[in-house]
PDB file of N, CA and C in Angstrom:
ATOM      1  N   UNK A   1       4.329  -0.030  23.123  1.00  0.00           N
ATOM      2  CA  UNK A   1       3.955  -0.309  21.738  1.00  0.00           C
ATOM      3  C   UNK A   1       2.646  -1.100  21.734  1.00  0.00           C
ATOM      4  N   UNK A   2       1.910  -1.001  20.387  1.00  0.00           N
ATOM      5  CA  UNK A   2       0.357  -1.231  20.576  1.00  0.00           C
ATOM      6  C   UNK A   2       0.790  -2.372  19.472  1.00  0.00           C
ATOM      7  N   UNK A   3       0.015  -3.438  20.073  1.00  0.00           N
ATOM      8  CA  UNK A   3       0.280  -4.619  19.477  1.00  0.00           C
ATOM      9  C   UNK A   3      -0.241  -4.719  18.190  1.00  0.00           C
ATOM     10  N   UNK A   4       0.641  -4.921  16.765  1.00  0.00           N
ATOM     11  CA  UNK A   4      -0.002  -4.767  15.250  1.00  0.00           C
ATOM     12  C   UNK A   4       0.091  -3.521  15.057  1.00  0.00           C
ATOM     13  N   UNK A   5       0.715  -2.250  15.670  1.00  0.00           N
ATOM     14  CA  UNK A   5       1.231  -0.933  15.499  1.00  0.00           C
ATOM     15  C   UNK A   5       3.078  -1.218  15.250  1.00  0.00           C
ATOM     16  N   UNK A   6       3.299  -2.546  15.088  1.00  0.00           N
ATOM     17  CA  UNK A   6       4.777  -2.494  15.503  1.00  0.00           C
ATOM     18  C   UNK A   6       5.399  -2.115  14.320  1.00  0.00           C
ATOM     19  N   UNK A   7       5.020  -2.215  13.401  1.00  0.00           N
ATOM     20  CA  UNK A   7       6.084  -1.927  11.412  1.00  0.00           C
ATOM     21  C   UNK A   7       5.203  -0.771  11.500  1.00  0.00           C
ATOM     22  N   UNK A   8       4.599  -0.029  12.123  1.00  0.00           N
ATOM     23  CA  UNK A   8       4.089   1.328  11.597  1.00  0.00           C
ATOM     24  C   UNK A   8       4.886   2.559  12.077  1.00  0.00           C
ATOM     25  N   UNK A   9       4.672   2.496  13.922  1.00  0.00           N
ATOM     26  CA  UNK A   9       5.428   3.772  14.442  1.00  0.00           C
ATOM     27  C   UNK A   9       7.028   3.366  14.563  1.00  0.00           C
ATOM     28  N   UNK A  10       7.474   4.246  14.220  1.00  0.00           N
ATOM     29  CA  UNK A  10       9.129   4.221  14.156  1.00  0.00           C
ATOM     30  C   UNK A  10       9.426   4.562  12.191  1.00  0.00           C
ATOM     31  N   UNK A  11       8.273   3.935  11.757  1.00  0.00           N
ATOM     32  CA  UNK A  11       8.146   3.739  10.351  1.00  0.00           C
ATOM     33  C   UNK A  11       8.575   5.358   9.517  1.00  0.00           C
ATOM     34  N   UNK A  12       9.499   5.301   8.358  1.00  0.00           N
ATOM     35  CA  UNK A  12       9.297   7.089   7.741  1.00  0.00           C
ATOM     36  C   UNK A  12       8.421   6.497   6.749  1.00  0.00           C
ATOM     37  N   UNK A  13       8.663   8.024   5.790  1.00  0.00           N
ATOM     38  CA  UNK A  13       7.456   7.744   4.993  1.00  0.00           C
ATOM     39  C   UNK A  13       7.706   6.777   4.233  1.00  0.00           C
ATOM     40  N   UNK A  14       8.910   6.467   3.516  1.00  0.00           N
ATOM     41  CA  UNK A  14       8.837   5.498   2.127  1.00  0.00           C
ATOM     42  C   UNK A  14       9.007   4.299   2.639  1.00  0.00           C
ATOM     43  N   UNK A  15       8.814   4.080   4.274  1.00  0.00           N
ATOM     44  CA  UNK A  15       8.438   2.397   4.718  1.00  0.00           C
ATOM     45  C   UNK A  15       6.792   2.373   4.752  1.00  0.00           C
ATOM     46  N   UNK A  16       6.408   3.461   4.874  1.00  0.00           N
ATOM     47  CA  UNK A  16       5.328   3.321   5.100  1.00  0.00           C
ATOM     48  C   UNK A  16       4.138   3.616   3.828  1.00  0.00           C
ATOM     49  N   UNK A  17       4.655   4.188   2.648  1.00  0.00           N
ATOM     50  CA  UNK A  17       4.219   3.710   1.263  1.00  0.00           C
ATOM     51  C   UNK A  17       4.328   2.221   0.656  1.00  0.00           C
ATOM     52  N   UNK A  18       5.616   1.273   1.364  1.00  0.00           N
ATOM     53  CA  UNK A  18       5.506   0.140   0.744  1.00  0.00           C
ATOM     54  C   UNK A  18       4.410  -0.826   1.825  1.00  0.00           C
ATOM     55  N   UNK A  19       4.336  -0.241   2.601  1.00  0.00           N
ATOM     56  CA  UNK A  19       3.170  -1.051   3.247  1.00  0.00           C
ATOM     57  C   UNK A  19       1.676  -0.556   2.709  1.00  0.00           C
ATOM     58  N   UNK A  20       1.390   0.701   2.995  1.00  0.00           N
ATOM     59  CA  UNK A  20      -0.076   1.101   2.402  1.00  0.00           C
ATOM     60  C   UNK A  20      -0.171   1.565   0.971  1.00  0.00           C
ATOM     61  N   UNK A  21       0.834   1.846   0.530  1.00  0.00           N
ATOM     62  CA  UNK A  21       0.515   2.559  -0.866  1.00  0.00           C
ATOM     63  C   UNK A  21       0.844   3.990  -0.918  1.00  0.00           C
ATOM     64  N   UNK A  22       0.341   4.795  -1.961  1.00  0.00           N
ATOM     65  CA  UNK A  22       0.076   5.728  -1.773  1.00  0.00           C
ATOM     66  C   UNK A  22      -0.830   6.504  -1.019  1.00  0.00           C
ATOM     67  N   UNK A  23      -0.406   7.850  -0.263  1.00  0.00           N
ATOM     68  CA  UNK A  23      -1.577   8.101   0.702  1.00  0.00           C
ATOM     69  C   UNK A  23      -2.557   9.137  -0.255  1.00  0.00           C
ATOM     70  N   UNK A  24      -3.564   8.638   0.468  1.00  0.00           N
ATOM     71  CA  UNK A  24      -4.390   9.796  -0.129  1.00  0.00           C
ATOM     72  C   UNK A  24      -4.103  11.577  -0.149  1.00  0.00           C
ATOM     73  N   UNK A  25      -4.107  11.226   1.550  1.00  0.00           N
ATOM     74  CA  UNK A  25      -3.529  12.610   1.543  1.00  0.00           C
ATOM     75  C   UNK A  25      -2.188  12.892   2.569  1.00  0.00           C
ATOM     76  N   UNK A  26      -1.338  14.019   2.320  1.00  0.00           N
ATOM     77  CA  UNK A  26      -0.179  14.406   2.507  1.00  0.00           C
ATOM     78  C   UNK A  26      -0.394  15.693   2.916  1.00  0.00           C
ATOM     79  N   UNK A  27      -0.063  16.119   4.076  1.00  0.00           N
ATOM     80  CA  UNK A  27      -0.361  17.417   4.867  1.00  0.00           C
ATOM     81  C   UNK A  27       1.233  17.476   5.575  1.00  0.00           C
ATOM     82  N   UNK A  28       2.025  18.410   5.101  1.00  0.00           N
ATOM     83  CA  UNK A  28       3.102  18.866   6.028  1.00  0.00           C
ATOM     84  C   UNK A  28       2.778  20.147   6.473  1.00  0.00           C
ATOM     85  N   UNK A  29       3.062  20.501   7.462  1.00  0.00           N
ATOM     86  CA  UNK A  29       2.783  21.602   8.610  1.00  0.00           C
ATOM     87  C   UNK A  29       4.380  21.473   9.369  1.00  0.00           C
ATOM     88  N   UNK A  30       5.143  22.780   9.097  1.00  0.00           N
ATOM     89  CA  UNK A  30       5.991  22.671   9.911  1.00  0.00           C
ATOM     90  C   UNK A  30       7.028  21.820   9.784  1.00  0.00           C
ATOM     91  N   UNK A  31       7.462  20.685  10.739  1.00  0.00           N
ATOM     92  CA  UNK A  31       8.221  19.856  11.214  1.00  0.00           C
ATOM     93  C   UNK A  31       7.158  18.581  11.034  1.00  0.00           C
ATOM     94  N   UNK A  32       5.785  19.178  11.321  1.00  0.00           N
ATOM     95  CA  UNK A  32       5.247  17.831  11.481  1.00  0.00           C
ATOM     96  C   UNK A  32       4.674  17.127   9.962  1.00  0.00           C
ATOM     97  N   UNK A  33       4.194  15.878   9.884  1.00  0.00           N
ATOM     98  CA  UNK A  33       3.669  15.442   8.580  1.00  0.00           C
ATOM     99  C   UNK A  33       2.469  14.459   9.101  1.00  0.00           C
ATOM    100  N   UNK A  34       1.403  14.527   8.260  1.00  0.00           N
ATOM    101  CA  UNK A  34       0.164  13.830   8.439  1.00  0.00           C
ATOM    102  C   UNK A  34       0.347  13.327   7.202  1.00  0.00           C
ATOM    103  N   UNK A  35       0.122  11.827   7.013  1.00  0.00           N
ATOM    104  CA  UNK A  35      -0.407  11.202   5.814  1.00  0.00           C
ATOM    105  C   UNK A  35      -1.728  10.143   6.365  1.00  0.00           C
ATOM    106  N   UNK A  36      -2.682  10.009   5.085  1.00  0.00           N
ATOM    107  CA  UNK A  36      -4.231   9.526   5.245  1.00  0.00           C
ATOM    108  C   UNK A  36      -4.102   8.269   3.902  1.00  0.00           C
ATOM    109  N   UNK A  37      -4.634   7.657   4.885  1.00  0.00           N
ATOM    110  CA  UNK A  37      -5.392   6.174   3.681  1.00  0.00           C
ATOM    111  C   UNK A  37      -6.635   5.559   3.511  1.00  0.00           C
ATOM    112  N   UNK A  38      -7.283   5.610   3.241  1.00  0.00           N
ATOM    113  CA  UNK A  38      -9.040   5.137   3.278  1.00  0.00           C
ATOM    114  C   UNK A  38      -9.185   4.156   2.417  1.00  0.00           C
ATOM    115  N   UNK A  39     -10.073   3.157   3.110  1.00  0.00           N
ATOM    116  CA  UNK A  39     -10.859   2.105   2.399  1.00  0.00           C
ATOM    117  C   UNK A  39     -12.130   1.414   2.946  1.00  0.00           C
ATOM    118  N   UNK A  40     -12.690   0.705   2.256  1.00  0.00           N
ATOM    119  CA  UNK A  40     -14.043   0.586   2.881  1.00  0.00           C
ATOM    120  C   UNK A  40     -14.116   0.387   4.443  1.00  0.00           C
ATOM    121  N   UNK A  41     -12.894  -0.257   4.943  1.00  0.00           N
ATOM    122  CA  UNK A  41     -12.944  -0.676   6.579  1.00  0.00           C
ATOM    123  C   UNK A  41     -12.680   0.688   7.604  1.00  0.00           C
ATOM    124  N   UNK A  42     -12.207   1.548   6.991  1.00  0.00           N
ATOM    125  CA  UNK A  42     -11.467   2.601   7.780  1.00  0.00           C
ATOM    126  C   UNK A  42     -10.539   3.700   7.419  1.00  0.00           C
ATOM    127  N   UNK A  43     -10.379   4.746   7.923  1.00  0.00           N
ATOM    128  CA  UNK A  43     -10.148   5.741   7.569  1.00  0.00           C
ATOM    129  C   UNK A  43      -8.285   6.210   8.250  1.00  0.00           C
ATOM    130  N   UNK A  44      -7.050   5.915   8.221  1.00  0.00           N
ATOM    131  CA  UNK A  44      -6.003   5.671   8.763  1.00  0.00           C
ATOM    132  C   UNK A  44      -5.689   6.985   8.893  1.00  0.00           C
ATOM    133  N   UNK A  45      -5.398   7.552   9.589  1.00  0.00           N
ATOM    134  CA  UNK A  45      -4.473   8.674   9.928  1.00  0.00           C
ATOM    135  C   UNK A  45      -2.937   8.384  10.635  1.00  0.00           C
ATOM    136  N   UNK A  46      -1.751   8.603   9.936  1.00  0.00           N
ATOM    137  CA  UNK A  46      -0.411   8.327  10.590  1.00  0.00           C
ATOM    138  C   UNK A  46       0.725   9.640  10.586  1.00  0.00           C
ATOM    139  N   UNK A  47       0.965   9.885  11.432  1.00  0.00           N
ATOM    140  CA  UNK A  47       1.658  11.498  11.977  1.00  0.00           C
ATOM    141  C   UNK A  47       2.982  11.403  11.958  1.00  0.00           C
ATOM    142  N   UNK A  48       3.388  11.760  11.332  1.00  0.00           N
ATOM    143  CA  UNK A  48       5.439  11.558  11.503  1.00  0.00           C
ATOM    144  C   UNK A  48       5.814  13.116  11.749  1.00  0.00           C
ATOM    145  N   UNK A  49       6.808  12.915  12.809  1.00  0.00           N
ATOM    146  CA  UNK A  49       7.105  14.048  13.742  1.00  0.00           C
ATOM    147  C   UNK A  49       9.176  13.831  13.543  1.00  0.00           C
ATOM    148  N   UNK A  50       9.971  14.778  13.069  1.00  0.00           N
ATOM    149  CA  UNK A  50      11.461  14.249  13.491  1.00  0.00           C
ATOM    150  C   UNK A  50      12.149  13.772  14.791  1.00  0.00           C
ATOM    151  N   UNK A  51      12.337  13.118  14.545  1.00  0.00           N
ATOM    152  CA  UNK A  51      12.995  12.553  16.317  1.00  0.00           C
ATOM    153  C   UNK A  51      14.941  12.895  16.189  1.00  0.00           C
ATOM    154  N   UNK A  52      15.212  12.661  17.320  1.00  0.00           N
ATOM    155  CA  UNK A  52      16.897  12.744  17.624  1.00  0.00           C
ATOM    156  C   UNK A  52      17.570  12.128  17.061  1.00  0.00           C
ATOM    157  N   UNK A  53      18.458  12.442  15.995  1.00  0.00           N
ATOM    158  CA  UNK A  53      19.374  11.835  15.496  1.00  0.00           C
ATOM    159  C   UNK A  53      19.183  10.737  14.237  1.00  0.00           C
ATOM    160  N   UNK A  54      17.784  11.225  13.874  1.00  0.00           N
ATOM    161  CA  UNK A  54      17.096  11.053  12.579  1.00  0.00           C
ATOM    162  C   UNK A  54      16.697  12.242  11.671  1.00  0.00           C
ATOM    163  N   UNK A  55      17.324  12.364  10.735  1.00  0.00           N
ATOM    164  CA  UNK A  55      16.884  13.333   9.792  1.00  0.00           C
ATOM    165  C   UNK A  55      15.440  13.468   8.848  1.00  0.00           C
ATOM    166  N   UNK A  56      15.184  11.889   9.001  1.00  0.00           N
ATOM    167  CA  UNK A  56      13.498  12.104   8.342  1.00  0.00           C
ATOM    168  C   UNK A  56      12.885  11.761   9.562  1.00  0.00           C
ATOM    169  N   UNK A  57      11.512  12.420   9.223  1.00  0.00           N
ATOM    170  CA  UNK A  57      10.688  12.142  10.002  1.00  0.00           C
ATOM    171  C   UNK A  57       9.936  11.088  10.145  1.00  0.00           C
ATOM    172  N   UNK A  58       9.689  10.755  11.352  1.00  0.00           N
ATOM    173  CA  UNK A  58       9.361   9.398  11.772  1.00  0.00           C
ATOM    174  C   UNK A  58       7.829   9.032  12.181  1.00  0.00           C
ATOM    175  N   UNK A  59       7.101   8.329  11.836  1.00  0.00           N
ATOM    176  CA  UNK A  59       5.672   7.794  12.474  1.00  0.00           C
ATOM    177  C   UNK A  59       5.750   7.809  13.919  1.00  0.00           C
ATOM    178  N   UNK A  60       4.599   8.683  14.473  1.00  0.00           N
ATOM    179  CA  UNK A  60       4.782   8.093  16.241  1.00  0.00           C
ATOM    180  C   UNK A  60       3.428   7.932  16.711  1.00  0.00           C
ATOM    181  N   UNK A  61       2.571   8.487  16.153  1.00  0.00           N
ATOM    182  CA  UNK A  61       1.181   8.316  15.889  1.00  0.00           C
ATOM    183  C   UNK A  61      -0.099   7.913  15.095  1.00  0.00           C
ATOM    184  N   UNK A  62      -1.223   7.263  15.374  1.00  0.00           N
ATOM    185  CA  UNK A  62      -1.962   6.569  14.590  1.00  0.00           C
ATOM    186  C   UNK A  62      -3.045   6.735  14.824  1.00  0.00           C
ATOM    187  N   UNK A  63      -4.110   7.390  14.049  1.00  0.00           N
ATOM    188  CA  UNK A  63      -5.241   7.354  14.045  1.00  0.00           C
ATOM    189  C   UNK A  63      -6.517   6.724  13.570  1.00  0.00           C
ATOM    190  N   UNK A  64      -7.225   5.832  13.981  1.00  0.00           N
ATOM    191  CA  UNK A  64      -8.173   5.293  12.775  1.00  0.00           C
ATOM    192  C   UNK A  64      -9.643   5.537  13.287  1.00  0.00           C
ATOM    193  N   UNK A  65     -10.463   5.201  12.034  1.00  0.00           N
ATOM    194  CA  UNK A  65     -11.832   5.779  12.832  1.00  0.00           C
ATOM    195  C   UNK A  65     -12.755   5.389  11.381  1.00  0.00           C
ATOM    196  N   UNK A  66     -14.073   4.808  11.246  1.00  0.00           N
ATOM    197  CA  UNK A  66     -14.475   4.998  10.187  1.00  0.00           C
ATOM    198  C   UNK A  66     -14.807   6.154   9.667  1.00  0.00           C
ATOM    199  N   UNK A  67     -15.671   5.983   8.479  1.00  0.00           N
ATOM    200  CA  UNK A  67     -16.051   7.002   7.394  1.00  0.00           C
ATOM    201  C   UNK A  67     -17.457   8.478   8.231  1.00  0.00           C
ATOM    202  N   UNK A  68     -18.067   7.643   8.491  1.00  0.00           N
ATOM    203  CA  UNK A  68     -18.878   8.342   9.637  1.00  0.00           C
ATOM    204  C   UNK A  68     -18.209   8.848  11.244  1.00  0.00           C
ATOM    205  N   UNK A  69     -16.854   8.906  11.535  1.00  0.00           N
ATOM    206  CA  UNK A  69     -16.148   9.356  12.668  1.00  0.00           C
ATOM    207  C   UNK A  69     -16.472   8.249  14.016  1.00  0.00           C
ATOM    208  N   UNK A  70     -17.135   7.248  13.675  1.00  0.00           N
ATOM    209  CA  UNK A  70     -16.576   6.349  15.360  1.00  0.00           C
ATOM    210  C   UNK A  70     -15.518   5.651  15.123  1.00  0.00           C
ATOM    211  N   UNK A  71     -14.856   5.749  16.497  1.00  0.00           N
ATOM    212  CA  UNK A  71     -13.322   5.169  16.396  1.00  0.00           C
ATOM    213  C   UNK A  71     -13.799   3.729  16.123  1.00  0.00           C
ATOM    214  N   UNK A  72     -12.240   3.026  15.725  1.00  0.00           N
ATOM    215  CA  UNK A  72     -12.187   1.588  14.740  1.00  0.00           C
ATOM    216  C   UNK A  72     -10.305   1.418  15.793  1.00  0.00           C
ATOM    217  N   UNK A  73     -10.728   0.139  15.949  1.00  0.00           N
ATOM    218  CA  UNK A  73      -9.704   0.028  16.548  1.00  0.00           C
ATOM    219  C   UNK A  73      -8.337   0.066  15.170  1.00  0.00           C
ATOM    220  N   UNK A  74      -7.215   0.786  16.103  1.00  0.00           N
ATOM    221  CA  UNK A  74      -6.295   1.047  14.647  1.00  0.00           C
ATOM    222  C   UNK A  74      -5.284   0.266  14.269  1.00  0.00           C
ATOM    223  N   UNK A  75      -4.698  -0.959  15.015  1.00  0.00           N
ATOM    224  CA  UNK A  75      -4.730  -2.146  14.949  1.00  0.00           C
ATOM    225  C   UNK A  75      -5.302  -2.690  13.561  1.00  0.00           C
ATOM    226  N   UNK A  76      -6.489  -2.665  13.669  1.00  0.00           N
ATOM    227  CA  UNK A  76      -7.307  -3.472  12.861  1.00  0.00           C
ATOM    228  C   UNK A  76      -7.356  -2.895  11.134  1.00  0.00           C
ATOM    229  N   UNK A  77      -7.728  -1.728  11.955  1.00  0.00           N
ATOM    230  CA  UNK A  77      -7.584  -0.936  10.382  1.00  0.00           C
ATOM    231  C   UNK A  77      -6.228  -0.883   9.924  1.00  0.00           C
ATOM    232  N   UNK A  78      -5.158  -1.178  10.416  1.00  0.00           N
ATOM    233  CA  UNK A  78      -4.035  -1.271   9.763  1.00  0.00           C
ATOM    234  C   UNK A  78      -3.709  -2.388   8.936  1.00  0.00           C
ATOM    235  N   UNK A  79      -3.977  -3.722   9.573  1.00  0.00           N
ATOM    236  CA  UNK A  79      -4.340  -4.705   9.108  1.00  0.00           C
ATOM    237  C   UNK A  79      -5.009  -4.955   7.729  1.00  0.00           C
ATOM    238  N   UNK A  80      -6.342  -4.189   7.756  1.00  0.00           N
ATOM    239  CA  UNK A  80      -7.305  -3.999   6.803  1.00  0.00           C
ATOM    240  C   UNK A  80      -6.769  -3.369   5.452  1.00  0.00           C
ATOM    241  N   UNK A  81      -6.131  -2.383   5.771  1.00  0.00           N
ATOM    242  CA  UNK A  81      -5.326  -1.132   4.622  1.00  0.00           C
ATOM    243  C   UNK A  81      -4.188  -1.437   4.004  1.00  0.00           C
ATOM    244  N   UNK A  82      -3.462  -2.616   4.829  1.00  0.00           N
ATOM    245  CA  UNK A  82      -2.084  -3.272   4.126  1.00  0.00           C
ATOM    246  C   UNK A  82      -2.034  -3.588   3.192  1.00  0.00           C
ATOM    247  N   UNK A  83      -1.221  -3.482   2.195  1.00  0.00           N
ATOM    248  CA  UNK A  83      -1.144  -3.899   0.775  1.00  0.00           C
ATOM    249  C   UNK A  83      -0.476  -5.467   1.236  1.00  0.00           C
ATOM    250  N   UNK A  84      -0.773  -6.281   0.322  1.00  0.00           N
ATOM    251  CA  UNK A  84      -0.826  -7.461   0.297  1.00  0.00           C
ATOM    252  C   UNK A  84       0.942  -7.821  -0.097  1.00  0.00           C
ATOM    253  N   UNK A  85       1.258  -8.625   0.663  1.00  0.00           N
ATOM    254  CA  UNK A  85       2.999  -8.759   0.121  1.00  0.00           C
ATOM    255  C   UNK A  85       3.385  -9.076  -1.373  1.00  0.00           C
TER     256      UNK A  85
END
């Protein structure tokens, strides 16, 4: 586990709307699901895939990167994108 990735992967989706919000965007393909969040710091990409003995699908991946495509550590940008408690 990637340190400050820990409330994200394992996360489904409606844990992971009360942390970022609404996503911008929502891409299901299949089994798999991509949801996107953008703000001035960074551009979030988070992948939920079904796992064993879970019926929704689960976060297991994280992408971040700014607006112009160099990676941003995703850590940080998660940080950055959190809705405020």
């Amino acid at each position: 586990m990637i340190p400050g990735l820990e409330n994200v992967i394992g996360a489904d989706v409606a844990q992971l709307g009360r942390q970022f919000g609404a996503p911008r965007l929502d891409v299901i393909e299949d089994d798999a699901r991509k949801l996107q969040w953008t703000g001035t710091a960074c551009i979030l990409d988070i992948y939920l895939y079904p796992q064993p003995g879970n019926p929704r699908p689960t976060a297991t991946y994280v992408d971040a990167r700014r607006s112009d495509g160099r990676e941003v550590d995703r850590a940080a940008c998660v940080t950055a994108l959190r809705k405020a408690p």
